[in-house]
PDB file of N, CA and C in Angstrom:
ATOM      1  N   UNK A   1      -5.907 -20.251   4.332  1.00  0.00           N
ATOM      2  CA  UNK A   1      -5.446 -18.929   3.936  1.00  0.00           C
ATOM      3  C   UNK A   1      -5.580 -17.990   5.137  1.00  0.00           C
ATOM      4  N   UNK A   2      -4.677 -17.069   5.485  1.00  0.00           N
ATOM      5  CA  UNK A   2      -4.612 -16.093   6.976  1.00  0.00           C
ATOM      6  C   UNK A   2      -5.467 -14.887   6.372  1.00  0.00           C
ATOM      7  N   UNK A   3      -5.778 -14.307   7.578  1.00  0.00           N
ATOM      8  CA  UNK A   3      -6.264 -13.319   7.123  1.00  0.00           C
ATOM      9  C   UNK A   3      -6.207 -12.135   6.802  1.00  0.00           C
ATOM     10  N   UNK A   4      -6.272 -11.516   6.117  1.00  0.00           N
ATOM     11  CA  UNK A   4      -5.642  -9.815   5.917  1.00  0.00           C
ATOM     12  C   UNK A   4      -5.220  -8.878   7.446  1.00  0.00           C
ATOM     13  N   UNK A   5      -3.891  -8.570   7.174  1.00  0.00           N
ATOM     14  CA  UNK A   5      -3.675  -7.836   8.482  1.00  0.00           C
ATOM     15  C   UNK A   5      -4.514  -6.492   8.604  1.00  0.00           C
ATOM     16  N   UNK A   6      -4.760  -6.216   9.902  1.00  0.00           N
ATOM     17  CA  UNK A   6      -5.237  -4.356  10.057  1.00  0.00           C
ATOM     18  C   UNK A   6      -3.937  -3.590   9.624  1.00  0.00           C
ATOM     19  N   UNK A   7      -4.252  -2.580   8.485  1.00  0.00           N
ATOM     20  CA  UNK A   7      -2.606  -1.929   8.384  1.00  0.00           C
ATOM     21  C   UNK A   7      -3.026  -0.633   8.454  1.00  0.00           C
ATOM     22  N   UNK A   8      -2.383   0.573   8.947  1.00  0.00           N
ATOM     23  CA  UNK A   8      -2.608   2.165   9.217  1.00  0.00           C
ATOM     24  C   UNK A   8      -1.853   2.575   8.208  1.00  0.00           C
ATOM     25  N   UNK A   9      -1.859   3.856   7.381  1.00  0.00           N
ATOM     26  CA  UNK A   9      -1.522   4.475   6.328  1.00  0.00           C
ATOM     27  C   UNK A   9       0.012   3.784   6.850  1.00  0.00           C
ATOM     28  N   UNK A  10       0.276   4.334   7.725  1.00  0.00           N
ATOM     29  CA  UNK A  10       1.948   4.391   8.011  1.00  0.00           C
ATOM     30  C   UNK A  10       2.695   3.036   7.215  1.00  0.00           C
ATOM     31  N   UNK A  11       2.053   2.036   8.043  1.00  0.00           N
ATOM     32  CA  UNK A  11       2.772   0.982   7.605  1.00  0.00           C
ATOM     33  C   UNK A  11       2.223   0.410   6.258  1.00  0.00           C
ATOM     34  N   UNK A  12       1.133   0.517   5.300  1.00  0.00           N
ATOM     35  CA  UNK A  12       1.459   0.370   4.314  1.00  0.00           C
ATOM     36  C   UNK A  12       1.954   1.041   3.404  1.00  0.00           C
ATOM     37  N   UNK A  13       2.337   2.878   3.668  1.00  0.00           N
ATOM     38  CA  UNK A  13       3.440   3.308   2.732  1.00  0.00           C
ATOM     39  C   UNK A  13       4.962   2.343   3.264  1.00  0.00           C
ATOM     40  N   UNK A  14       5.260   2.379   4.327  1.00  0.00           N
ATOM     41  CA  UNK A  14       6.471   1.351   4.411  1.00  0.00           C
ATOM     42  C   UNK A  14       6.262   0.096   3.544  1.00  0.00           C
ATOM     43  N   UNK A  15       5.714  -0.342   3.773  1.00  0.00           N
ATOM     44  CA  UNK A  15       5.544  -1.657   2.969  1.00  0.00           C
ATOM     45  C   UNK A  15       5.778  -1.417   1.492  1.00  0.00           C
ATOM     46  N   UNK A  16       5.461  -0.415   0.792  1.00  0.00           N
ATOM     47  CA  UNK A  16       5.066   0.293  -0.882  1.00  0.00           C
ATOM     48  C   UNK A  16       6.635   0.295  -0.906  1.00  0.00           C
ATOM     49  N   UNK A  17       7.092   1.325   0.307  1.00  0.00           N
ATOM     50  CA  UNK A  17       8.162   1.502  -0.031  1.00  0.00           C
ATOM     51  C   UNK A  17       9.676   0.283  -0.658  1.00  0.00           C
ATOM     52  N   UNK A  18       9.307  -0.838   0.628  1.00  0.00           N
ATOM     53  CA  UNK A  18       9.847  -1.607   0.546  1.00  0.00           C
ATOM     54  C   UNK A  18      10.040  -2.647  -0.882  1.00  0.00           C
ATOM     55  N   UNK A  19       8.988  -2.032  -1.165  1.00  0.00           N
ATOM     56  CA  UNK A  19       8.370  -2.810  -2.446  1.00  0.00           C
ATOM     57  C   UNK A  19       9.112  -2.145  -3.537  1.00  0.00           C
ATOM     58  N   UNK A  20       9.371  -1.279  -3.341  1.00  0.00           N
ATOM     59  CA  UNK A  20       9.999  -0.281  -5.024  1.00  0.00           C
ATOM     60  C   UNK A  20       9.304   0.904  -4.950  1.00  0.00           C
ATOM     61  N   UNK A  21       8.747   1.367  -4.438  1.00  0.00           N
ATOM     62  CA  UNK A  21       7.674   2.159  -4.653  1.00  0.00           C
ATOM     63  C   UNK A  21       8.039   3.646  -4.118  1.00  0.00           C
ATOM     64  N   UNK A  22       7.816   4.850  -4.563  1.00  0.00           N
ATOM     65  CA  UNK A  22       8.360   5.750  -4.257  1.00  0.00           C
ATOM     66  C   UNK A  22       7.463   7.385  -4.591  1.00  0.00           C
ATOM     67  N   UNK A  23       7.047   8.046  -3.319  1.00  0.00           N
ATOM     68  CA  UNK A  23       6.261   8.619  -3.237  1.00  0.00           C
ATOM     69  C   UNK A  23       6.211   9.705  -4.554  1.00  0.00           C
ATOM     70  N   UNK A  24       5.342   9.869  -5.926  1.00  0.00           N
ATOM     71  CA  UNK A  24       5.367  11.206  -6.399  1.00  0.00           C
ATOM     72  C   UNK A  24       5.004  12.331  -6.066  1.00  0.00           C
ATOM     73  N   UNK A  25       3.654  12.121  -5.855  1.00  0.00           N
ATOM     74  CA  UNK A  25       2.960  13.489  -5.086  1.00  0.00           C
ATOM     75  C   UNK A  25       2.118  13.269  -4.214  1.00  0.00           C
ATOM     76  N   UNK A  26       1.344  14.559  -4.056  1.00  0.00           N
ATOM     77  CA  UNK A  26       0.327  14.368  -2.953  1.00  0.00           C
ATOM     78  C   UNK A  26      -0.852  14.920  -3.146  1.00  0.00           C
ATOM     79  N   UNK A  27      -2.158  14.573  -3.285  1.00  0.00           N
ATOM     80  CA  UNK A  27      -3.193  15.496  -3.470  1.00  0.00           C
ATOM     81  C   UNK A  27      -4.163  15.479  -2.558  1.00  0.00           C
ATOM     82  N   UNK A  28      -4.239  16.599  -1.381  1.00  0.00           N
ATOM     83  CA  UNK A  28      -5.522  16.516  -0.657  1.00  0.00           C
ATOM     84  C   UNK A  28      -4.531  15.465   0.346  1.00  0.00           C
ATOM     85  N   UNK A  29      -5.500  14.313   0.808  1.00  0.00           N
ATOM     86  CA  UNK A  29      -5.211  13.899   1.972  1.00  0.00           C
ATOM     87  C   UNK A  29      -4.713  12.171   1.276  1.00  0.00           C
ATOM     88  N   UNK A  30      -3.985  12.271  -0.090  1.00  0.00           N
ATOM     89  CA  UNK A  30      -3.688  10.980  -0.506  1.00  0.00           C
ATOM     90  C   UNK A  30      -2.472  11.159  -0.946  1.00  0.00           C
ATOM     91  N   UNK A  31      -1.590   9.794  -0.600  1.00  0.00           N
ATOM     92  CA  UNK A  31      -0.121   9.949  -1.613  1.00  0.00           C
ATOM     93  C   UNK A  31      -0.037   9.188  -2.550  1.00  0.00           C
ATOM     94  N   UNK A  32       0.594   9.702  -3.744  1.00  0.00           N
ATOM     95  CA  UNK A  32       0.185   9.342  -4.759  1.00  0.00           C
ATOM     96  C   UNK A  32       1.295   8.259  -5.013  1.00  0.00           C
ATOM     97  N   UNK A  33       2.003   6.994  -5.034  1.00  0.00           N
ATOM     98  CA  UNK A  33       3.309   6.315  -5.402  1.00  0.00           C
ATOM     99  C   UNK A  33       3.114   5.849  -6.844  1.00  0.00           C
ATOM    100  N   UNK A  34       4.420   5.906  -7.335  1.00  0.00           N
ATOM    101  CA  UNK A  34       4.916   5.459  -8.699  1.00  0.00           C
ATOM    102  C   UNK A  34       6.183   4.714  -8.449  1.00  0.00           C
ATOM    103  N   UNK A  35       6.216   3.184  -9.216  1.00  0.00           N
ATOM    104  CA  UNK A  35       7.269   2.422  -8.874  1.00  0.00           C
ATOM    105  C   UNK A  35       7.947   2.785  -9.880  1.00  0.00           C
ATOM    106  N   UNK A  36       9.424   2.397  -9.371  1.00  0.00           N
ATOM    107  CA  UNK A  36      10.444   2.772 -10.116  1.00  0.00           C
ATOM    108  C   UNK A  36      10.919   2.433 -11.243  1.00  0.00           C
ATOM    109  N   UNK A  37      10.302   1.034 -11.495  1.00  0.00           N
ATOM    110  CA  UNK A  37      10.887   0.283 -12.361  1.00  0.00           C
ATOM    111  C   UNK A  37       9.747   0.263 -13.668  1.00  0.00           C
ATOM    112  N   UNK A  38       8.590  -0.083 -13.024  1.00  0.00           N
ATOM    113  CA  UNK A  38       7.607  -0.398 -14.206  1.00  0.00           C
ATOM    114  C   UNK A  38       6.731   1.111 -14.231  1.00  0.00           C
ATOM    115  N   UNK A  39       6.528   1.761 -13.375  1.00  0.00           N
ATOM    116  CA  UNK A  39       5.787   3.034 -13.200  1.00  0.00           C
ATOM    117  C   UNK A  39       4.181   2.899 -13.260  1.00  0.00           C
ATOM    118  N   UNK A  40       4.318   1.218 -12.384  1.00  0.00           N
ATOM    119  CA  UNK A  40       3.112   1.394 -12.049  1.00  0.00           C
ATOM    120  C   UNK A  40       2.423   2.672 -10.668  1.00  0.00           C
ATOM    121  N   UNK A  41       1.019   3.427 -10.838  1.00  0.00           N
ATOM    122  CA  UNK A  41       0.921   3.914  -9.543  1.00  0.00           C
ATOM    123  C   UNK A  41      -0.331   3.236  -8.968  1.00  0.00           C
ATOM    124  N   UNK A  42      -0.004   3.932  -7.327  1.00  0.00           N
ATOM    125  CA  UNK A  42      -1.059   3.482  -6.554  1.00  0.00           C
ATOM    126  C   UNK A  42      -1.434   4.424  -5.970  1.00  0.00           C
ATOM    127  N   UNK A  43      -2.653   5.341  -5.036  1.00  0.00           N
ATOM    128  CA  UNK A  43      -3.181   5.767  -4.537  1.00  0.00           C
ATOM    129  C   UNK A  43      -3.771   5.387  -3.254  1.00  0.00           C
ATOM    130  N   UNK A  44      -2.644   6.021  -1.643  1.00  0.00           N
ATOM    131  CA  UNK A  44      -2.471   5.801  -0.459  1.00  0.00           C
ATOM    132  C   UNK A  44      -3.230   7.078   0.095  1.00  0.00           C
ATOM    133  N   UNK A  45      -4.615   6.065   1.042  1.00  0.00           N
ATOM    134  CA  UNK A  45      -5.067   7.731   1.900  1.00  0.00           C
ATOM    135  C   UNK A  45      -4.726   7.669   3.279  1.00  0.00           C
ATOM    136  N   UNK A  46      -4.152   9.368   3.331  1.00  0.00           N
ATOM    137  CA  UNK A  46      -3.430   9.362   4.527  1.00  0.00           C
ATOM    138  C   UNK A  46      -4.168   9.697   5.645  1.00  0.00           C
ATOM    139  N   UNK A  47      -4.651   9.186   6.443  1.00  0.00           N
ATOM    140  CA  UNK A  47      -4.990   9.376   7.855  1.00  0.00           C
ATOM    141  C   UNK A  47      -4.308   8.593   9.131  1.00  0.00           C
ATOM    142  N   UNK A  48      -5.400   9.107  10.113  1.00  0.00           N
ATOM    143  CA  UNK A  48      -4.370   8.115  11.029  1.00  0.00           C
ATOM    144  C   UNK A  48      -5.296   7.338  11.744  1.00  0.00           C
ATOM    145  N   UNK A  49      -6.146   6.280  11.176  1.00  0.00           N
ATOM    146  CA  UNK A  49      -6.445   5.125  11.990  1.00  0.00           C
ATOM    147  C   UNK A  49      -6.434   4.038  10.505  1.00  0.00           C
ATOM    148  N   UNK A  50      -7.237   3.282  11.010  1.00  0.00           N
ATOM    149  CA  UNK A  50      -7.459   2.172  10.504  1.00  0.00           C
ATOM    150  C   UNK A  50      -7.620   1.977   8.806  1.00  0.00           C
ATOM    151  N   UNK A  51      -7.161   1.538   7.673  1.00  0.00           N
ATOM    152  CA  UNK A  51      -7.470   1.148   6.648  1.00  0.00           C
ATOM    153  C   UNK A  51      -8.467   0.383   6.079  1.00  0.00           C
ATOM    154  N   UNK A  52      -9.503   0.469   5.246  1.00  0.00           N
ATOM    155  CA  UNK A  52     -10.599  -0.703   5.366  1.00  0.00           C
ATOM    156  C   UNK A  52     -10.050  -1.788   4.796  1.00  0.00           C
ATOM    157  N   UNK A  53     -10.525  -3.305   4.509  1.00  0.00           N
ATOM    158  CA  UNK A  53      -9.883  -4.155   3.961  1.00  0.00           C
ATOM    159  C   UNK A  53     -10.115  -4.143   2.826  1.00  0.00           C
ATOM    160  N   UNK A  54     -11.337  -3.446   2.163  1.00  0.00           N
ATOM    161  CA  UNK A  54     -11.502  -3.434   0.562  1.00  0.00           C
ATOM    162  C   UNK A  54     -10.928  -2.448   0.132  1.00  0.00           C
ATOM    163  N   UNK A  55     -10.200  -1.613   0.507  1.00  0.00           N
ATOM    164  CA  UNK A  55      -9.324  -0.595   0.384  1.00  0.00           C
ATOM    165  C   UNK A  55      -7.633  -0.702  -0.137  1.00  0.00           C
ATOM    166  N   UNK A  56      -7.658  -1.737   0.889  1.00  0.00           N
ATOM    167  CA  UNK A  56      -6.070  -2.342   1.222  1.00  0.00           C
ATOM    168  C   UNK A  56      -5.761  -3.535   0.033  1.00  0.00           C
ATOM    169  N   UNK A  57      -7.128  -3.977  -0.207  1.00  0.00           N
ATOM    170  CA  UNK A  57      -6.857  -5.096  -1.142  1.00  0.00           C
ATOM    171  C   UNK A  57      -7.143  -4.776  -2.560  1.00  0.00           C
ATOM    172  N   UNK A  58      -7.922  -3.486  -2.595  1.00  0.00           N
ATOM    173  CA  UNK A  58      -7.095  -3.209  -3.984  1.00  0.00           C
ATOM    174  C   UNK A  58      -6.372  -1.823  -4.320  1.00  0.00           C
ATOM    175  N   UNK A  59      -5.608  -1.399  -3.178  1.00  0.00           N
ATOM    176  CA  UNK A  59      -4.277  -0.827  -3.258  1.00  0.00           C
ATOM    177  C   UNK A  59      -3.210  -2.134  -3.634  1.00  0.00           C
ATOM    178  N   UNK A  60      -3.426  -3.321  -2.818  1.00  0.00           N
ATOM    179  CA  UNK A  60      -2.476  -4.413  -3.250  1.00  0.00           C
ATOM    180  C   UNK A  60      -2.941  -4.380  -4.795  1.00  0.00           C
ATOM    181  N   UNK A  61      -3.781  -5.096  -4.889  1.00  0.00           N
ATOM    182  CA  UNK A  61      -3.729  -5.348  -6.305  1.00  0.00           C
ATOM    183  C   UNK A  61      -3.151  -4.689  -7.448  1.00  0.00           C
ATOM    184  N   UNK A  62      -3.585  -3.278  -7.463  1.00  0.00           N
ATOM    185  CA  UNK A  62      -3.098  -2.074  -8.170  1.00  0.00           C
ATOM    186  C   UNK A  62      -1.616  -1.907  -8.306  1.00  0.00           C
ATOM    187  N   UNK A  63      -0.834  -2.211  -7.220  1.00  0.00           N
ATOM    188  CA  UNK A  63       0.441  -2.750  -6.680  1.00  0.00           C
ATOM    189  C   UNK A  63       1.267  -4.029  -7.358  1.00  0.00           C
ATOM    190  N   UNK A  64       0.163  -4.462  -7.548  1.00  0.00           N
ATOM    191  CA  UNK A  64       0.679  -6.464  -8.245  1.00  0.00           C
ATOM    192  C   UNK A  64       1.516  -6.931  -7.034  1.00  0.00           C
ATOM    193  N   UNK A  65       1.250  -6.673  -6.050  1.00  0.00           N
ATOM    194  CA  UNK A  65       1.388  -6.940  -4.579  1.00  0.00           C
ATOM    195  C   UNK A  65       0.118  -8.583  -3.829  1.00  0.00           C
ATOM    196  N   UNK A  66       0.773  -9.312  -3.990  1.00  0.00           N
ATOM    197  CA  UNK A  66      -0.327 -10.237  -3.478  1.00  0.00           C
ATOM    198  C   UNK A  66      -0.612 -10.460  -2.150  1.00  0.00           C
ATOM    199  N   UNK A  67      -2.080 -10.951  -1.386  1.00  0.00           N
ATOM    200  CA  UNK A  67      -1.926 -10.778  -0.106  1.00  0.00           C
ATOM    201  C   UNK A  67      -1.226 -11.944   0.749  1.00  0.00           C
ATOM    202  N   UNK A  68      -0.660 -12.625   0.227  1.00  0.00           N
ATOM    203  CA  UNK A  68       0.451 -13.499   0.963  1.00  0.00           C
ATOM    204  C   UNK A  68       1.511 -12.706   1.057  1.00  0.00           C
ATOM    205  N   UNK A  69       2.210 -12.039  -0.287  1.00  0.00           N
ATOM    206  CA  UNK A  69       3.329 -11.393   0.251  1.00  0.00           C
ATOM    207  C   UNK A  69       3.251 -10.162   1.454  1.00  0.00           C
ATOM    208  N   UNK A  70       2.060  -9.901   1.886  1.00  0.00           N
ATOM    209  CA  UNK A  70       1.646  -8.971   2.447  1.00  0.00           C
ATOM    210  C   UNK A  70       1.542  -9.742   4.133  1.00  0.00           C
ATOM    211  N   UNK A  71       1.350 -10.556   4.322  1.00  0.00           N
ATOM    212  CA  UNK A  71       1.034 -11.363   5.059  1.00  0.00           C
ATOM    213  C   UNK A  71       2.644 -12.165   5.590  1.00  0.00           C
ATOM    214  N   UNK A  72       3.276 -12.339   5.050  1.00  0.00           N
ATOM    215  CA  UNK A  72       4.504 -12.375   5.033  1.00  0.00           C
ATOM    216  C   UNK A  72       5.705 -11.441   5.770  1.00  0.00           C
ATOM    217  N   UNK A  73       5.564 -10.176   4.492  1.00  0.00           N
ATOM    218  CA  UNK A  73       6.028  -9.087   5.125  1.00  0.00           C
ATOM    219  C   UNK A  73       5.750  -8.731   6.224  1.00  0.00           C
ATOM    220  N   UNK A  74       4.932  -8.504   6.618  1.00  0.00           N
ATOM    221  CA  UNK A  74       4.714  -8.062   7.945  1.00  0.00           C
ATOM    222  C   UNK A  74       5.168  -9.036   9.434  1.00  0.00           C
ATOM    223  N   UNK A  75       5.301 -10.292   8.783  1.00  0.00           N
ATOM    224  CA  UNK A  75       5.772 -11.131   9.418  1.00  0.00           C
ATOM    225  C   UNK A  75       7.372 -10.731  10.369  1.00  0.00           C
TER     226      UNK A  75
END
């Protein structure tokens, strides 16, 4: 199994996006996404370095985003 990529806010709202996912709001220093279809949300914090990995992995989850497809994508 590979290992979780380092991802910065940036590129995992791209990734959300890519996914269906589409920004509702914003509160403070987080964006809030709601997918389009099922209306699931997730909660993205925006800064600008590094993401932790227990962070990232359950923004995936929350997502129903698995970390292969994540691992993939970025591919």
């Amino acid at each position: 199994m590979s290992k979780l990529p380092v991802l910065t806010s940036k590129k995992l709202i791209k990734i959300l996006k890519e996914k269906g996912f589409e920004i509702d709001h914003s509160t403070g220093s987080h964006f809030i996404f709601r997918h389009s279809l099922n209306s699931k949300m997730v909660t993205v914090p925006f800064k600008n370095k590094d993401i932790p990995k227990g962070t990232i992995m359950s923004i995936l989850r929350q997502a129903g985003i698995s970390k292969n497809d994540l691992i993939k994508f970025k591919r």
